[in-house]
Protein backbone atom coordinates (compact mmCIF):
# COMPACT_ATOMS: atom_id res chain seq x y z
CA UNK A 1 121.71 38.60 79.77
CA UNK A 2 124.29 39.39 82.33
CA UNK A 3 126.10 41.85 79.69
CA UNK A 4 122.70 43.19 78.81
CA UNK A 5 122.18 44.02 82.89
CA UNK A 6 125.60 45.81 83.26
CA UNK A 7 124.99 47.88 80.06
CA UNK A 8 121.95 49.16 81.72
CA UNK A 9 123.41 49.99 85.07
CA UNK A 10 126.39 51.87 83.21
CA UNK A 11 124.03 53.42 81.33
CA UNK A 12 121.94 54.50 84.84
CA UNK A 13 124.81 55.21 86.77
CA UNK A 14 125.71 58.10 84.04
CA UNK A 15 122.42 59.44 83.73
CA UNK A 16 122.43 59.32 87.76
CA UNK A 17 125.26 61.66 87.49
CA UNK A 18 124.48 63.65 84.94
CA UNK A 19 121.68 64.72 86.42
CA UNK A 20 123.46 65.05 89.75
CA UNK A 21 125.26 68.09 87.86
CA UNK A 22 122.23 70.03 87.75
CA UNK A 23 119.18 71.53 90.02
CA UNK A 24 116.29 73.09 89.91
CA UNK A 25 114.94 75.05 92.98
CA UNK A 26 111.18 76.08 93.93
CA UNK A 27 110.93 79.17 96.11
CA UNK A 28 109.12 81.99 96.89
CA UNK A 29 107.43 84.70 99.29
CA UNK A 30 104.15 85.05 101.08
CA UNK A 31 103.61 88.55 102.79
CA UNK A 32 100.48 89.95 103.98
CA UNK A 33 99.81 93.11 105.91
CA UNK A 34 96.91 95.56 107.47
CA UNK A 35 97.99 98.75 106.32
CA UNK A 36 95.91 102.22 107.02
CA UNK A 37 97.01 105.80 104.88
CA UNK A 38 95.91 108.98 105.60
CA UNK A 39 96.50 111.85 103.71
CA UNK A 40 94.38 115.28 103.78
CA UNK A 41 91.97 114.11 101.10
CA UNK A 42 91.26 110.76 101.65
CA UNK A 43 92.38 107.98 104.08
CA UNK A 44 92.08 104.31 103.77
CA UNK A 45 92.74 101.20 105.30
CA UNK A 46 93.03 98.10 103.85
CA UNK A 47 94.32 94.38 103.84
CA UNK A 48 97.48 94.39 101.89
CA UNK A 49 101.03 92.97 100.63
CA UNK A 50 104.27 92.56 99.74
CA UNK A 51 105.10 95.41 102.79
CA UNK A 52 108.10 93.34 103.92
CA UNK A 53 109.14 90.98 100.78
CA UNK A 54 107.58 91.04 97.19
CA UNK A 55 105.40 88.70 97.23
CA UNK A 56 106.57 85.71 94.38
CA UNK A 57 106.82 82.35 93.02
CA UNK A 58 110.02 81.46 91.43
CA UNK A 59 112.17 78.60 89.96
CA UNK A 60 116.13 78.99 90.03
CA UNK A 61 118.28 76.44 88.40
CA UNK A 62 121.97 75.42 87.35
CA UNK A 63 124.14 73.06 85.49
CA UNK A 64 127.26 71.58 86.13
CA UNK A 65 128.70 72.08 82.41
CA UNK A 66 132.16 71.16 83.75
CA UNK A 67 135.63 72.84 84.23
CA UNK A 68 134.01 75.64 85.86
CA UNK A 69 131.60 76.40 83.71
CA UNK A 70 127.98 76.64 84.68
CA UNK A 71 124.65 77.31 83.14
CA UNK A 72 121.84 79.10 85.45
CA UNK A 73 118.82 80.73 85.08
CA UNK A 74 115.79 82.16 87.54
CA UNK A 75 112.02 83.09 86.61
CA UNK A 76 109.77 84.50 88.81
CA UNK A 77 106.09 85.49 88.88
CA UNK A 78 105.01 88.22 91.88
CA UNK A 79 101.69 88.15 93.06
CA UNK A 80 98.86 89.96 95.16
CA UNK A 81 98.39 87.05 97.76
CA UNK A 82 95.45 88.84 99.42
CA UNK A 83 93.32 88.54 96.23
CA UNK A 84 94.81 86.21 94.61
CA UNK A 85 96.01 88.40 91.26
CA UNK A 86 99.21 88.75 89.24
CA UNK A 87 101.11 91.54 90.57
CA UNK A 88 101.08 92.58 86.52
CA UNK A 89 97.83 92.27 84.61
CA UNK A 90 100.26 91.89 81.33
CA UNK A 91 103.66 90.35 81.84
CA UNK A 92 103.41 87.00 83.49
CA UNK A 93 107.11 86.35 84.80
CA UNK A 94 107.42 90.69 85.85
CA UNK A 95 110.06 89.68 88.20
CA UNK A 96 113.24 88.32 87.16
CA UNK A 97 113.75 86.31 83.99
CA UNK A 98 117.06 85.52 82.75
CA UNK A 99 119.66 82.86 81.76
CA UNK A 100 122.97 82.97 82.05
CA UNK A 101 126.84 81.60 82.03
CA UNK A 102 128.80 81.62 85.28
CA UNK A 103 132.45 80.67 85.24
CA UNK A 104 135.75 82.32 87.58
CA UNK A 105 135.23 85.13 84.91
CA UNK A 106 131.86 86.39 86.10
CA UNK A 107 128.51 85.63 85.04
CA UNK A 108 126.87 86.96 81.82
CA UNK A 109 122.78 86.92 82.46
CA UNK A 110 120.71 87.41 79.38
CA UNK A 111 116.74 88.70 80.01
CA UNK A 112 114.60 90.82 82.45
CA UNK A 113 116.87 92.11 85.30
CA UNK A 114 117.95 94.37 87.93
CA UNK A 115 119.46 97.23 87.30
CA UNK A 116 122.62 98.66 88.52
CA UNK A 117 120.60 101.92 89.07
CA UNK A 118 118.02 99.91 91.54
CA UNK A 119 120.05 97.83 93.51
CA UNK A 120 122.13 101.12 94.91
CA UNK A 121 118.83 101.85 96.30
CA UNK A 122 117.34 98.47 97.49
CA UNK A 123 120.65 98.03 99.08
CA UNK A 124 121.57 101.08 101.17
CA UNK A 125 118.18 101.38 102.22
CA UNK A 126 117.53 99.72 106.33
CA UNK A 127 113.87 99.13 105.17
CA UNK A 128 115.41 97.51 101.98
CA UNK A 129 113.41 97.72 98.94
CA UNK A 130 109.83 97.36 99.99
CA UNK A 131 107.22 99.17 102.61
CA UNK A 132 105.54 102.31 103.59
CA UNK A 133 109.19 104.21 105.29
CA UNK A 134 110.84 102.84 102.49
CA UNK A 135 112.24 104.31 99.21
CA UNK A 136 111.58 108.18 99.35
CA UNK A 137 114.72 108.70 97.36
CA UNK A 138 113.74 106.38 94.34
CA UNK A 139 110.35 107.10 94.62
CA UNK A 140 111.11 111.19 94.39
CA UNK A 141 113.30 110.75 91.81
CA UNK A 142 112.58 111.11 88.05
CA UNK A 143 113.80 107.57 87.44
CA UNK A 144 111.02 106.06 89.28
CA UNK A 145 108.66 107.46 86.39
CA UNK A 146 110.89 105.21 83.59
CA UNK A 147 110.24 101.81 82.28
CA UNK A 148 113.67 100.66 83.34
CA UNK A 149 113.19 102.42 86.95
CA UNK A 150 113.23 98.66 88.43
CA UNK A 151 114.10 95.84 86.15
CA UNK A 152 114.98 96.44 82.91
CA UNK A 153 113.61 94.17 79.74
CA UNK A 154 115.70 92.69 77.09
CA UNK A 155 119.14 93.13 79.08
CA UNK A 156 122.50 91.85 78.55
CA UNK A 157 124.08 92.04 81.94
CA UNK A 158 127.73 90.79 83.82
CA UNK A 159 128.42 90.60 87.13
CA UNK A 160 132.21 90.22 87.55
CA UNK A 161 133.75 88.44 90.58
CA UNK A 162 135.90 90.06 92.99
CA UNK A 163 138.77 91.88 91.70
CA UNK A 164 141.88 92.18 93.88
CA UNK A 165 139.45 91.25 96.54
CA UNK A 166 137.91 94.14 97.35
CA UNK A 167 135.87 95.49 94.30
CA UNK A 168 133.23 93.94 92.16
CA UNK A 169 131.23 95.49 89.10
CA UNK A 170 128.16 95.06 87.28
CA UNK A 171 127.78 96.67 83.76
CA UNK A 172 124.16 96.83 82.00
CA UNK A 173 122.78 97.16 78.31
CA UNK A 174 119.38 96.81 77.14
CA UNK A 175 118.67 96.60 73.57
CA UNK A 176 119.03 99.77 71.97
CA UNK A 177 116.36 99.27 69.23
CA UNK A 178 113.63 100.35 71.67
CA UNK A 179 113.48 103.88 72.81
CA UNK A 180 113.55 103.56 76.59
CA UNK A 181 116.40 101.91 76.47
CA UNK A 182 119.03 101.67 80.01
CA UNK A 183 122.56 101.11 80.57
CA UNK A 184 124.19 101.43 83.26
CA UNK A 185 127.38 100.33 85.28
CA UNK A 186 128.01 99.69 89.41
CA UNK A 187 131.38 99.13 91.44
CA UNK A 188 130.81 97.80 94.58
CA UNK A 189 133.46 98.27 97.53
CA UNK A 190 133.51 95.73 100.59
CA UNK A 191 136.21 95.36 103.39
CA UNK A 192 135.39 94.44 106.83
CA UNK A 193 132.48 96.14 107.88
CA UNK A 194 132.01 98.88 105.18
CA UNK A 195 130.23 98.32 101.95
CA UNK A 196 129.88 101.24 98.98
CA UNK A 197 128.49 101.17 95.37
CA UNK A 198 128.48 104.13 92.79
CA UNK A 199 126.37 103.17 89.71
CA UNK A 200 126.04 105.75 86.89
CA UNK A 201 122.75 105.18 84.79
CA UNK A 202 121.45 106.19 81.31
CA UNK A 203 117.40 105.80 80.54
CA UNK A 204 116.21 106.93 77.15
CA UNK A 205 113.31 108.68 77.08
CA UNK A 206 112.35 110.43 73.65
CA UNK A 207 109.23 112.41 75.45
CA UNK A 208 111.55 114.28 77.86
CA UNK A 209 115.05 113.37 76.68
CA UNK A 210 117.51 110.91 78.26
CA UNK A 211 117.63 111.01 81.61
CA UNK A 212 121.08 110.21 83.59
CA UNK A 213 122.03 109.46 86.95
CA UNK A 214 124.22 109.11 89.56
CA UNK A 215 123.67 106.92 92.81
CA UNK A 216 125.92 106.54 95.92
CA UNK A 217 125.35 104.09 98.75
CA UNK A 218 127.63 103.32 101.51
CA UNK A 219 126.92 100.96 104.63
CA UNK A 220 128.81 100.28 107.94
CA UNK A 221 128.77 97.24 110.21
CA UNK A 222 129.37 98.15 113.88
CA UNK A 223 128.63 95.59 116.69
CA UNK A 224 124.70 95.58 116.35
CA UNK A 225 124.57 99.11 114.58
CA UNK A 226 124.10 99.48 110.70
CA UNK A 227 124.42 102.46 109.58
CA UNK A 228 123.37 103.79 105.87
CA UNK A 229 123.45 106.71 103.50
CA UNK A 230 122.43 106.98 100.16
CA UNK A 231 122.32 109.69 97.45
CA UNK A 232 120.76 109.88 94.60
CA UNK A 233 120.65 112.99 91.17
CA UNK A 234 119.26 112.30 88.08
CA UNK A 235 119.43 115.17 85.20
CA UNK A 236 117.32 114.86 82.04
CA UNK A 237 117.77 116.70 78.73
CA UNK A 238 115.01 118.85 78.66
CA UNK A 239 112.48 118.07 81.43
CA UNK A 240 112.58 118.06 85.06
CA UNK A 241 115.73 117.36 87.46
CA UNK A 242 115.71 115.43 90.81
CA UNK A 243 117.74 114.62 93.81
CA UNK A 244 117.67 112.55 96.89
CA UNK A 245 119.45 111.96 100.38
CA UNK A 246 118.62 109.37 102.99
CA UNK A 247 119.83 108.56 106.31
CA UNK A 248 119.01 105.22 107.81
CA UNK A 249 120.02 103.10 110.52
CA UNK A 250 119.33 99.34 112.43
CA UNK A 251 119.73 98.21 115.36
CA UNK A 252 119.61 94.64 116.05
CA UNK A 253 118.85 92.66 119.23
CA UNK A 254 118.83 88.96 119.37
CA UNK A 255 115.92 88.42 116.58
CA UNK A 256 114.69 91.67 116.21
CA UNK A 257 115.90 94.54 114.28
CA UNK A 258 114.54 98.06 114.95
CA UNK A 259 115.22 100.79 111.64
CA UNK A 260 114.55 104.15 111.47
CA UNK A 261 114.97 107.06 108.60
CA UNK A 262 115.19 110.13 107.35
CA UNK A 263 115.43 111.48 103.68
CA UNK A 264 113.92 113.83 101.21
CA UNK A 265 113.47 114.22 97.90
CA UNK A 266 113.21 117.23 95.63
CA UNK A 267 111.87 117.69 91.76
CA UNK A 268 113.06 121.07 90.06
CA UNK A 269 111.71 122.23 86.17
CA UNK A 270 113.97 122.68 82.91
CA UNK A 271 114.25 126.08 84.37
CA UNK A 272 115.59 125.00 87.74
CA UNK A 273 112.30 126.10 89.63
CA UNK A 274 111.59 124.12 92.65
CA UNK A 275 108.48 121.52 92.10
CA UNK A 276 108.25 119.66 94.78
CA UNK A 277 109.80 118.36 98.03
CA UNK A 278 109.19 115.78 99.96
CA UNK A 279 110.66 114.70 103.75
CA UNK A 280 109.64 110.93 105.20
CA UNK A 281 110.76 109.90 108.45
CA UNK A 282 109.94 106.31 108.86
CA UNK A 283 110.47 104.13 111.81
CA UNK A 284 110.27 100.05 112.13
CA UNK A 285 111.11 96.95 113.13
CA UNK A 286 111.86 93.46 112.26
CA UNK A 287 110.99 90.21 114.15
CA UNK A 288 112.83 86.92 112.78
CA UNK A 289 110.30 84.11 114.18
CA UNK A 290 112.30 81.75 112.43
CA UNK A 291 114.80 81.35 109.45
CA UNK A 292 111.80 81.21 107.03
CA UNK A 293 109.21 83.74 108.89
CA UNK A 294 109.16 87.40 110.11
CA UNK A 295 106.66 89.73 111.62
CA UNK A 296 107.61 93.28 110.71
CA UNK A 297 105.47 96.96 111.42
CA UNK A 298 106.43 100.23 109.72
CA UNK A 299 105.34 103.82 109.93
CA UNK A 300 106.02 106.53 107.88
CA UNK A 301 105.68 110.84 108.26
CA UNK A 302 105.71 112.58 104.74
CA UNK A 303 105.66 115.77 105.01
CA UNK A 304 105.18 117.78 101.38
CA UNK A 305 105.77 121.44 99.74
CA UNK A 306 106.70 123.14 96.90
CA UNK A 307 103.71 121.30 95.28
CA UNK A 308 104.59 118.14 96.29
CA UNK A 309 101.70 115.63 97.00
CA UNK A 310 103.18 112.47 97.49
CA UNK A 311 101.75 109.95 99.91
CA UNK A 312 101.30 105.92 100.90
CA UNK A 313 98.95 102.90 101.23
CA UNK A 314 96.46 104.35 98.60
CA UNK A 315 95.12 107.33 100.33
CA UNK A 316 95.44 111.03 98.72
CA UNK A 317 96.22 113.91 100.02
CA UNK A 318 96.37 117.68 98.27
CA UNK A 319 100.07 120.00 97.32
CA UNK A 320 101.63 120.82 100.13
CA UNK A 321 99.95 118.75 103.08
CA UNK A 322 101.31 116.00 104.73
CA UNK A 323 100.26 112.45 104.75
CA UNK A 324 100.54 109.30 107.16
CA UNK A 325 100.87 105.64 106.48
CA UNK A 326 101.23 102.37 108.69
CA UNK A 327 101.62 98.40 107.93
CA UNK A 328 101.83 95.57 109.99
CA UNK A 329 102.31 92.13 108.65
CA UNK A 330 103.60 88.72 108.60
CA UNK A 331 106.18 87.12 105.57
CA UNK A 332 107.31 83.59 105.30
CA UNK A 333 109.42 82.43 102.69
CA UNK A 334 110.19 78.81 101.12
């Protein structure tokens, strides 16, 4: 009986620590804003999200596999919190979805994913990835327009750790069976207070040939200034061309950080015609009510020509006129 008993605590100690080796993590966001747009056609306002952070549930997870080695993954799910929908009326996880292998080599991530392409722009952006004064160069560009513009499906993707200390890279392939198929590589620069990537992109796109592209970011840390610029071309084979510049800044004071930009974004034809231009100055702010929540307010000027018609929060507005949009909201993550 007694050897029985020890048996069984040997044999629950091990499982105890195997499973100390591994984790699995719940965690998502909740944003929800009152947004108004007004463009010259129509203007609307509305109850909306994700102005802040994409709204999501997720699960992220890793395994001890020993001598460095480590297995991880991450799914996640975005929704429309203020009516309850899937952010994608098709793909259930339309976030992230991957697994990968992690070691002091890298990590190698197999699935759905960020692309090199996107996180240039998420990144060097002060409004970051989502909201109303956000994006103008991505969202002017011809990339925006591909299936990869985002998160690309069926990826093979490594992430490489810090090389000499200063530089790290990130190299992308999708599968190349499909015909909008990305690659795409990024080297990112940090020292001190100055951060730069460069990614160089490749979508395929059989209806208007491949497109390619080149994106530039660079950030600097100053005291409570950030400063950011970011540039963006992409050239297709036999379609239309774009190109994008953005100037943004923060500001930060105690638990509030005030942003404010300036870019534009311009579309020429195969026969280098201008078709369409597009200036947004967008201004902002921040509040950090705690670790987990954060009241934020944006509002953005677009100002179109050249046939451009671009405009925000859902209203319309005809070539060549401007348009006007606004969100304030609260996010709290877990």
């Amino acid at each position: 009986m007694i050897k029985k008993t020890m048996a069984l605590t040997a044999l629950l100690a091990a499982a105890a620590g195997a499973s100390a080796q591994s984790s699995v993590t719940v965690f998502g966001v909740i944003d929800a804003n009152v947004g108004w747009g007004k463009g010259s056609l129509t203007s609307l306002k509305r109850l909306g999200n994700s102005g802040f952070l994409g709204s999501r549930l997720g699960f992220r997870g890793t395994e001890d596999l020993g001598g460095g080695l480590k297995v991880n993954f991450v799914i996640e799910t975005g929704f429309n919190n203020d009516d309850g929908t899937s952010a994608s009326p098709t793909v259930f996880w339309n976030r992230l979805s991957y697994v990968g292998l992690s070691g002091g080599w890298g990590e190698l991530q197999l699935g759905r994913n960020y692309t090199p392409t996107f996180l240039v722009h998420a990144t060097y952006d002060a409004f970051g990835p989502q909201g109303v004064a956000a994006q103008q160069v991505l969202f002017g560009s011809m990339e925006v327009s591909q299936p990869a513009n985002i998160r690309a499906n069926d990826s093979v993707n490594y992430n490489s750790p810090k090389l000499g200390g200063l530089v790290t890279v990130q190299a992308m392939v999708t599968d190349r069976s499909t015909p909008n198929d990305y690659k795409g590589i990024r080297a990112n620069l940090s020292t001190g207070g100055l951060s730069a990537d460069l990614a160089v992109g490749h979508f395929g796109n059989p209806t208007i040939g491949d497109l390619k592209s080149l994106t530039i970011g660079a950030r600097y840390v100053t005291g409570p200034f950030k400063l950011y610029a970011l540039h963006d071309r992409a050239n297709s084979g036999t379609g239309s061309d774009s190109k994008g510049t953005q100037v943004s800044m923060g500001y930060v004071m105690g638990a509030t950080e005030l942003k404010a930009s300036i870019a534009r974004s311009d579309l020429t034809s195969a026969a280098g015609a201008d078709i369409g231009t597009t200036r947004r100055i967008g201004l902002g702010f921040t509040h950090a009510m705690s670790k987990r929540s954060f009241l934020y307010g944006q509002v953005a000027q677009l100002s179109n020509s050249n046939g451009a018609r671009m405009t925000v929060n859902g209203a319309t507005t005809a070539a060549n006129q401007s348009a006007t949009g606004f969100d304030l909201g609260f996010a709290h993550t877990f």
